[in-house]
Protein backbone atom coordinates (compact mmCIF):
# COMPACT_ATOMS: atom_id res chain seq x y z
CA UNK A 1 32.80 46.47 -56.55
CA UNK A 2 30.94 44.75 -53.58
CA UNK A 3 29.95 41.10 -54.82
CA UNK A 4 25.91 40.89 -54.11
CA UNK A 5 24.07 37.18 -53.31
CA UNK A 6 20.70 37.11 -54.90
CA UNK A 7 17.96 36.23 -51.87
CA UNK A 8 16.15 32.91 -52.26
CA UNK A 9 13.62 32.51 -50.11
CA UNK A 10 12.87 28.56 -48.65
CA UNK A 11 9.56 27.10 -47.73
CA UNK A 12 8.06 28.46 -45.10
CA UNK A 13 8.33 26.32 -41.85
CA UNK A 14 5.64 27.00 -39.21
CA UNK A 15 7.50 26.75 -35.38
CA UNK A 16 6.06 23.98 -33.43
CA UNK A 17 3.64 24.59 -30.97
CA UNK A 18 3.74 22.94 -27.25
CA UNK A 19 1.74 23.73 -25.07
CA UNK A 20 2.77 25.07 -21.64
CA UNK A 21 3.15 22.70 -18.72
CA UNK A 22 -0.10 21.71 -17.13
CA UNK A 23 1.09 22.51 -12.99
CA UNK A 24 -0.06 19.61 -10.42
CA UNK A 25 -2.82 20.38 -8.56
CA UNK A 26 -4.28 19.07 -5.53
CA UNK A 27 -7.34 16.07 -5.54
CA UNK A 28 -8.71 14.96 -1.61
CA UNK A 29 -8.01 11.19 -0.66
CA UNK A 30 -10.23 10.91 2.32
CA UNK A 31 -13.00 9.15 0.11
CA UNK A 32 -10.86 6.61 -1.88
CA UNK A 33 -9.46 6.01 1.38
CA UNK A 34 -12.51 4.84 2.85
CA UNK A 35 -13.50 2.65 0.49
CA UNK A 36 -10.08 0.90 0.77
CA UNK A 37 -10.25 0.88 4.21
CA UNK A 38 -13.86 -0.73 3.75
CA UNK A 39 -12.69 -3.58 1.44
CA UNK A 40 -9.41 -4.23 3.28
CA UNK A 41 -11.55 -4.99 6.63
CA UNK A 42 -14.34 -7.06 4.36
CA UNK A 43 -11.42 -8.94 2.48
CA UNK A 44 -9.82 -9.77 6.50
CA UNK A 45 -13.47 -11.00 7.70
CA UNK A 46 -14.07 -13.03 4.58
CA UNK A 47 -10.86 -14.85 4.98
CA UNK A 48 -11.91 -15.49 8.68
CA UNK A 49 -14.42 -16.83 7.76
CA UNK A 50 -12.84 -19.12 5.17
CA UNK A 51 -9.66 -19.88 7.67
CA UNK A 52 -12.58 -21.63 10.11
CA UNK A 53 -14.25 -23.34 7.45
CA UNK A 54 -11.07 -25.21 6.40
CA UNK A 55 -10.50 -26.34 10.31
CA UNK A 56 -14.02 -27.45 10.56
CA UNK A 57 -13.67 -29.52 7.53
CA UNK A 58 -10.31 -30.80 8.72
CA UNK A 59 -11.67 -34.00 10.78
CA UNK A 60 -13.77 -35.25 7.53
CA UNK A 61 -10.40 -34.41 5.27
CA UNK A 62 -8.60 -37.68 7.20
CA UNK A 63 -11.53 -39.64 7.46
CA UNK A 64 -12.06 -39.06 3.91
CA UNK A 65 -7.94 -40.12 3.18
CA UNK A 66 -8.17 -42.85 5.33
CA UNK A 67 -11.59 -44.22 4.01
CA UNK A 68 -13.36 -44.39 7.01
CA UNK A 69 -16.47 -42.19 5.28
CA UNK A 70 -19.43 -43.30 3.99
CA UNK A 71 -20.88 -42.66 1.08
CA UNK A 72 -23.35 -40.37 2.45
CA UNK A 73 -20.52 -38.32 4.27
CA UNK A 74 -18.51 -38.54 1.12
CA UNK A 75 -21.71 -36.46 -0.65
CA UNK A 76 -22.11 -34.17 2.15
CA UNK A 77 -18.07 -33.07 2.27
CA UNK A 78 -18.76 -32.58 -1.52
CA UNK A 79 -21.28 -30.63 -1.18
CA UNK A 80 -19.57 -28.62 1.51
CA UNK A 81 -16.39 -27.97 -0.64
CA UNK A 82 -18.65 -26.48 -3.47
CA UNK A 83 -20.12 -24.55 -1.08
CA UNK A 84 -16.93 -23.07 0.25
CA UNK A 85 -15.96 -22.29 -3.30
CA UNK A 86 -17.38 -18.77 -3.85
CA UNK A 87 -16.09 -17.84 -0.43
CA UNK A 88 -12.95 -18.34 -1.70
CA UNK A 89 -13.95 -16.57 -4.92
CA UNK A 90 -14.90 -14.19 -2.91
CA UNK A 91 -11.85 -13.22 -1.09
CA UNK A 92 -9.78 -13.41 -3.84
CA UNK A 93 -12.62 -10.86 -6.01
CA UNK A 94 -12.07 -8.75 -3.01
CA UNK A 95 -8.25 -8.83 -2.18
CA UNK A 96 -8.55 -7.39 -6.37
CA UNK A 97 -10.64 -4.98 -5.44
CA UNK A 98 -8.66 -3.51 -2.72
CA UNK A 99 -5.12 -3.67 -4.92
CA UNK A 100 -7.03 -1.74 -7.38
CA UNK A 101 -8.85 1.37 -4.65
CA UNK A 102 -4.70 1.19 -2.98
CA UNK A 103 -3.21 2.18 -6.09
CA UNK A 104 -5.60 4.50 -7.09
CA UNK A 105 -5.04 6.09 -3.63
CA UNK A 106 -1.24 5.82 -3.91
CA UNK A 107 -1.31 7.16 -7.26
CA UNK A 108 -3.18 10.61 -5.86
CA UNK A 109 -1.40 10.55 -3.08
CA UNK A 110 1.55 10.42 -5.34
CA UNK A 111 0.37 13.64 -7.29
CA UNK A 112 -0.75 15.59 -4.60
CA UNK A 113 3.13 15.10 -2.91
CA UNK A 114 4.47 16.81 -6.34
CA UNK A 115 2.28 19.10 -5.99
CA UNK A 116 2.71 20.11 -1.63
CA UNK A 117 6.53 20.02 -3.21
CA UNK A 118 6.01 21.89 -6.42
CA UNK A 119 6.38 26.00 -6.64
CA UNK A 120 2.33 26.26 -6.72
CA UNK A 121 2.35 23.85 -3.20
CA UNK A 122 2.87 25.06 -0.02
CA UNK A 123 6.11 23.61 0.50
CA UNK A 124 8.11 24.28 -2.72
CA UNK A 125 11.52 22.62 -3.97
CA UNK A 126 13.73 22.42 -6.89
CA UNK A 127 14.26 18.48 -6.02
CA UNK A 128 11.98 16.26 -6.38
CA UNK A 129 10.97 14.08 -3.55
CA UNK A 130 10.00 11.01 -5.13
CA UNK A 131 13.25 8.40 -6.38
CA UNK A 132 10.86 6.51 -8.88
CA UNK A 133 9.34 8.04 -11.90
CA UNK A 134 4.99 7.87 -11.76
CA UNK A 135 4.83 5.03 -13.38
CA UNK A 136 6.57 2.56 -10.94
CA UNK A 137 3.59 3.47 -8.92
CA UNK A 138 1.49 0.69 -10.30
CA UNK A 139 4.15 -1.29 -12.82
CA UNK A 140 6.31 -1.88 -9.13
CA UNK A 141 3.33 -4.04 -8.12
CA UNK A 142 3.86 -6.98 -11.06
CA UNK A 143 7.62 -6.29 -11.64
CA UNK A 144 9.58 -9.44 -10.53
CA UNK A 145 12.11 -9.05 -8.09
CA UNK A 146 11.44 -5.38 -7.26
CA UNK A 147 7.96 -6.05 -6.12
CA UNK A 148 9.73 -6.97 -2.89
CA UNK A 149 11.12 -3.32 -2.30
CA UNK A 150 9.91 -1.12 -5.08
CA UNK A 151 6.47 -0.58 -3.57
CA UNK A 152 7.85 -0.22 -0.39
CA UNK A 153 9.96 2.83 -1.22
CA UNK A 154 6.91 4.64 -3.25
CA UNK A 155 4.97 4.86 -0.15
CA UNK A 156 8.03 5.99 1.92
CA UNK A 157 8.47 9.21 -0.93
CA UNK A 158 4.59 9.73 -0.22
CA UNK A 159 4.88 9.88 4.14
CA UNK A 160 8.09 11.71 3.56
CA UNK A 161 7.17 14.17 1.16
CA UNK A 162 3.70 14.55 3.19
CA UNK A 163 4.55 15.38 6.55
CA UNK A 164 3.09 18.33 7.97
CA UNK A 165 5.29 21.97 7.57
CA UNK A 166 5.08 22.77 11.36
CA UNK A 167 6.36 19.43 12.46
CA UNK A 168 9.67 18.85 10.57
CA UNK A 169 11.06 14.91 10.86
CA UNK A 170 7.08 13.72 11.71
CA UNK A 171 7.70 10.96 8.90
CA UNK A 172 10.58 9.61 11.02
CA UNK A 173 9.23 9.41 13.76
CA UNK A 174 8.95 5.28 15.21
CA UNK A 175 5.39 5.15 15.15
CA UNK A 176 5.26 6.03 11.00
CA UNK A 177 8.23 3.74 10.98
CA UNK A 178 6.79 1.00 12.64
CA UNK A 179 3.35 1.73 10.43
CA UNK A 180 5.60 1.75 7.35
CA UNK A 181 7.59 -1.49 7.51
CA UNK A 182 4.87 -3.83 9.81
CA UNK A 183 2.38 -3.40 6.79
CA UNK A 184 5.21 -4.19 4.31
CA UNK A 185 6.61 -7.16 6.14
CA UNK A 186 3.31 -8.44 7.08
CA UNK A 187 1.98 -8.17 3.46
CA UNK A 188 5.02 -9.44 1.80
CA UNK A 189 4.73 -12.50 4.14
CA UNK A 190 1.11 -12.97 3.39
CA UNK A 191 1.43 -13.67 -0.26
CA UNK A 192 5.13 -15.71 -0.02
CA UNK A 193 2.77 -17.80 2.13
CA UNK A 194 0.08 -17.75 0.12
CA UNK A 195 1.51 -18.43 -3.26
CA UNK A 196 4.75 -20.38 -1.47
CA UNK A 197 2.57 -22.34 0.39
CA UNK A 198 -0.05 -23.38 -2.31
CA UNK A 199 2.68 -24.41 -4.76
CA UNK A 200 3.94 -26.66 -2.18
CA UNK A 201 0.61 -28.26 -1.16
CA UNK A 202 -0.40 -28.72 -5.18
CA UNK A 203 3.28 -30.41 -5.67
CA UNK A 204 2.56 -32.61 -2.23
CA UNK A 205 -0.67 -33.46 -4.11
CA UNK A 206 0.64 -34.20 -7.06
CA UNK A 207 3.36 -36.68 -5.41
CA UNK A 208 0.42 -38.60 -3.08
CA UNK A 209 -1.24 -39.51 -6.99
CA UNK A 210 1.71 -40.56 -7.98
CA UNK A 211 2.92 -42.85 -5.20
CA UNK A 212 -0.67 -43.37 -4.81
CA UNK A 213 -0.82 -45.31 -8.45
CA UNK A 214 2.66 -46.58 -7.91
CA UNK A 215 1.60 -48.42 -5.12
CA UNK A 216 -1.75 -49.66 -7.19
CA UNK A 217 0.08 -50.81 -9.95
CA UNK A 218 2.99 -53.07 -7.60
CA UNK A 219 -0.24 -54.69 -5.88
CA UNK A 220 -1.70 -55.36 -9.46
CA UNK A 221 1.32 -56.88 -10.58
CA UNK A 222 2.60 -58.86 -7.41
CA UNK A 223 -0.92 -59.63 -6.09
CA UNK A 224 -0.13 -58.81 -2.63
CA UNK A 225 -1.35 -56.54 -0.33
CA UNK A 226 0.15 -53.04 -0.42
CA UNK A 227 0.12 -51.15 2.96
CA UNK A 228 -0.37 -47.48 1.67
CA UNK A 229 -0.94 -46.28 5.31
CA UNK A 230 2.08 -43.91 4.85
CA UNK A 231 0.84 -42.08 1.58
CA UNK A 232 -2.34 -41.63 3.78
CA UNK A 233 -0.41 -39.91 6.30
CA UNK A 234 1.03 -38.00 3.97
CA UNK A 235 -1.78 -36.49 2.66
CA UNK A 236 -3.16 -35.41 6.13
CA UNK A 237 0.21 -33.88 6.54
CA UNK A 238 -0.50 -32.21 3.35
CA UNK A 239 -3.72 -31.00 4.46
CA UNK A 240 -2.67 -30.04 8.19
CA UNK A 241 -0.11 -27.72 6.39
CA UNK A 242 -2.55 -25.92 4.56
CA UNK A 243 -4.85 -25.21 7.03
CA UNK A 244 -1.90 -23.29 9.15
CA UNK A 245 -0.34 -21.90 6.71
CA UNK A 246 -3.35 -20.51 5.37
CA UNK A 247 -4.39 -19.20 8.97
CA UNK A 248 -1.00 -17.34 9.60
CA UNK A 249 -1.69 -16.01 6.35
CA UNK A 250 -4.89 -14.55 7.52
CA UNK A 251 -3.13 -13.38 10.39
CA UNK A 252 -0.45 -11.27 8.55
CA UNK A 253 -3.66 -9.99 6.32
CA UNK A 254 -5.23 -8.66 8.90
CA UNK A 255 -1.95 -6.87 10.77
CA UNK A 256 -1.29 -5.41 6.79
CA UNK A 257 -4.79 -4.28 7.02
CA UNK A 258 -4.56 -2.41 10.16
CA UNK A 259 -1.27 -1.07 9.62
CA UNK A 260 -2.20 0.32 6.12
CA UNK A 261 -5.53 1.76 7.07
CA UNK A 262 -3.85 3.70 10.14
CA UNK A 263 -1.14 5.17 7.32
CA UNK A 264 -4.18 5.51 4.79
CA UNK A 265 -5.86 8.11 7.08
CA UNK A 266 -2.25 9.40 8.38
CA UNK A 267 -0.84 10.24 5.10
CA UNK A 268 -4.89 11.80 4.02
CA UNK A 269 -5.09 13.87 6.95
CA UNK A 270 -1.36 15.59 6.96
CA UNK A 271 -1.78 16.16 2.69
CA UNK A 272 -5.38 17.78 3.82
CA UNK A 273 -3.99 19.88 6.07
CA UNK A 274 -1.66 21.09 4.13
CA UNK A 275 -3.53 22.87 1.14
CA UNK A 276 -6.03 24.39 3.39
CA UNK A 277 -4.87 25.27 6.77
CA UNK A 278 -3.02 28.36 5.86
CA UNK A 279 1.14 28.68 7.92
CA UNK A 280 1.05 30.53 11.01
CA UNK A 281 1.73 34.11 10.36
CA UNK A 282 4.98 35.06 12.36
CA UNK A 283 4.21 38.83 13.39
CA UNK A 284 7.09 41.26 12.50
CA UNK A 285 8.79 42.76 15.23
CA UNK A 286 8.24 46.64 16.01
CA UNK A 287 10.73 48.98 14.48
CA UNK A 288 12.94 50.43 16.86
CA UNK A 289 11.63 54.24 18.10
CA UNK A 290 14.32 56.31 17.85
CA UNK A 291 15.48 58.47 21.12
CA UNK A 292 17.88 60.82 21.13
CA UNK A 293 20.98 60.85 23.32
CA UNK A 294 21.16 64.74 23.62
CA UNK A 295 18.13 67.09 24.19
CA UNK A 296 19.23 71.05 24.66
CA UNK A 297 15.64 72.67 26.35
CA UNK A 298 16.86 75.69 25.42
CA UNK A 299 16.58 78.86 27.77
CA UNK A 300 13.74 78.78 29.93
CA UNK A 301 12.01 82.03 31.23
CA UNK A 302 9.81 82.88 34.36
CA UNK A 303 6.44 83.10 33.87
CA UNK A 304 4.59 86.57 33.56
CA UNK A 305 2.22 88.02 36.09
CA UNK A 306 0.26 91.13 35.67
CA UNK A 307 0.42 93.57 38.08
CA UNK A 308 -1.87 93.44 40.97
């Protein structure tokens, strides 16, 4: 007798639903491109601009540490310090501007590389040509300690990934190289001397008010006269320092500039040309005609004439 197991039915369970993948799809750069290129060559003028104000002003600055201005002068050098104030503002409201219209560009460019190297793109692989996830693409920029590479290897993925299909190896060529790393060493120097350089003149500022009221209170409490001709050197040092460091920096701003505007429009055009100039059609060769190596014309007879 076969032993029967009564059926229970359990709840019913519905089956998750996901939804297919969404596939990449291609989004033009030329635009964004322009307006970076646009704010990186305001942002270089602006800090022109700014780099000669500081040198004009640089002949007051010792007069001013070694009290030989008036109090008229002293109100005029005020006045031109507030006045050079928004110009600062202004290049750092415009150095923001361009981070943000770069990453937006690198972050397209990014996509539109997964999708040149996707099976919808018109160079598909199975591996994918990128060695950081998506989101490094803007969390490499404020990352300590691989901000100083991190970035730099995004945009390599991008120019390698982008090169054109009938030119195999462009991205490796020296000029993309030499496009590549000048922007990244000349950017990476800009702000080590920008931020390296301004923490160094605020502590050298910070040391001349300190000897500055040493020295005050030993002539307070000795009643003799304190020579403080060597802080005031110091402080013109100080302000000498600035003034060139802040100048190379504007240098190296302007070399990043150029150098990431040509790879801007480099990396735009060869990811253009890729979705819509169709690949050279290679024509098939002709079939082979077949002739045969034996041909038997059969019996041939002459020709009949009627009778004349």
């Amino acid at each position: 007798m076969s032993q029967q197991y009564p059926y229970q039915p359990g709840p019913y369970q519905p089956m998750p639903y996901t939804a297919p993948p969404v596939p990449p799809r291609y989004r033009p750069l030329r635009r964004i491109a322009q307006v970076s290129i646009v704010l990186m060559g305001l942002t270089c003028v602006a800090a022109v601009i700014q780099s000669v104000l500081l040198w004009r002003s640089y002949d007051d600055v010792k007069r001013f540490v070694y009290g030989l201005l008036s109090e008229e002068e002293i109100d005029r050098g005020v006045r031109s310090i507030a006045g050079s104030g928004p110009l600062l503002d202004l290049v750092g409201y415009l150095l923001l501007g361009t981070a943000i219209t770069f990453i937006l560009w690198l972050w397209r460019a990014r996509e539109n590389a997964d999708f040149i190297t996707s099976p919808f793109g018109p160079k598909p692989s199975d591996l994918s040509p990128h060695r950081l996830v998506q989101g490094w693409v803007v969390g490499s920029w404020f990352c300590p300690i691989v901000q100083f590479w991190y970035p730099l290897r995004i945009v390599d993925d991008v120019v390698a990934a982008s090169e054109p299909r009938d030119r195999p190896g462009a991205s490796r060529t020296g000029e993309v190289r030499g496009l590549l790393y000048g922007w990244w060493a000349a950017w990476t120097g800009f702000w080590v001397i920008l931020v390296g350089g301004g923490g160094i003149a605020l502590i050298g500022f910070i040391v001349w008010i300190v000897r500055l009221v040493d020295a005050a209170d030993a002539a307070d409490a000795t009643g003799e006269y304190v020579d403080i001709y060597d802080l005031q050197d110091f402080m013109v040092r100080v302000a000498l320092g600035v003034n060139i460091g802040f100048t190379v920096a504007t240098v190296l701003l302007i070399a990043a500039g150029v150098a990431a505007s040509l790879l801007l429009l480099r990396v735009s055009r060869w990811q253009h040309d890729q979705v819509t100039v169709p690949p050279v059609a290679v024509a098939p060769p002709p079939p082979p005609q077949y002739v045969p190596r034996y041909t038997n014309p059969g019996p041939t007879f002459p020709s009949y004439r009627p009778p004349s």
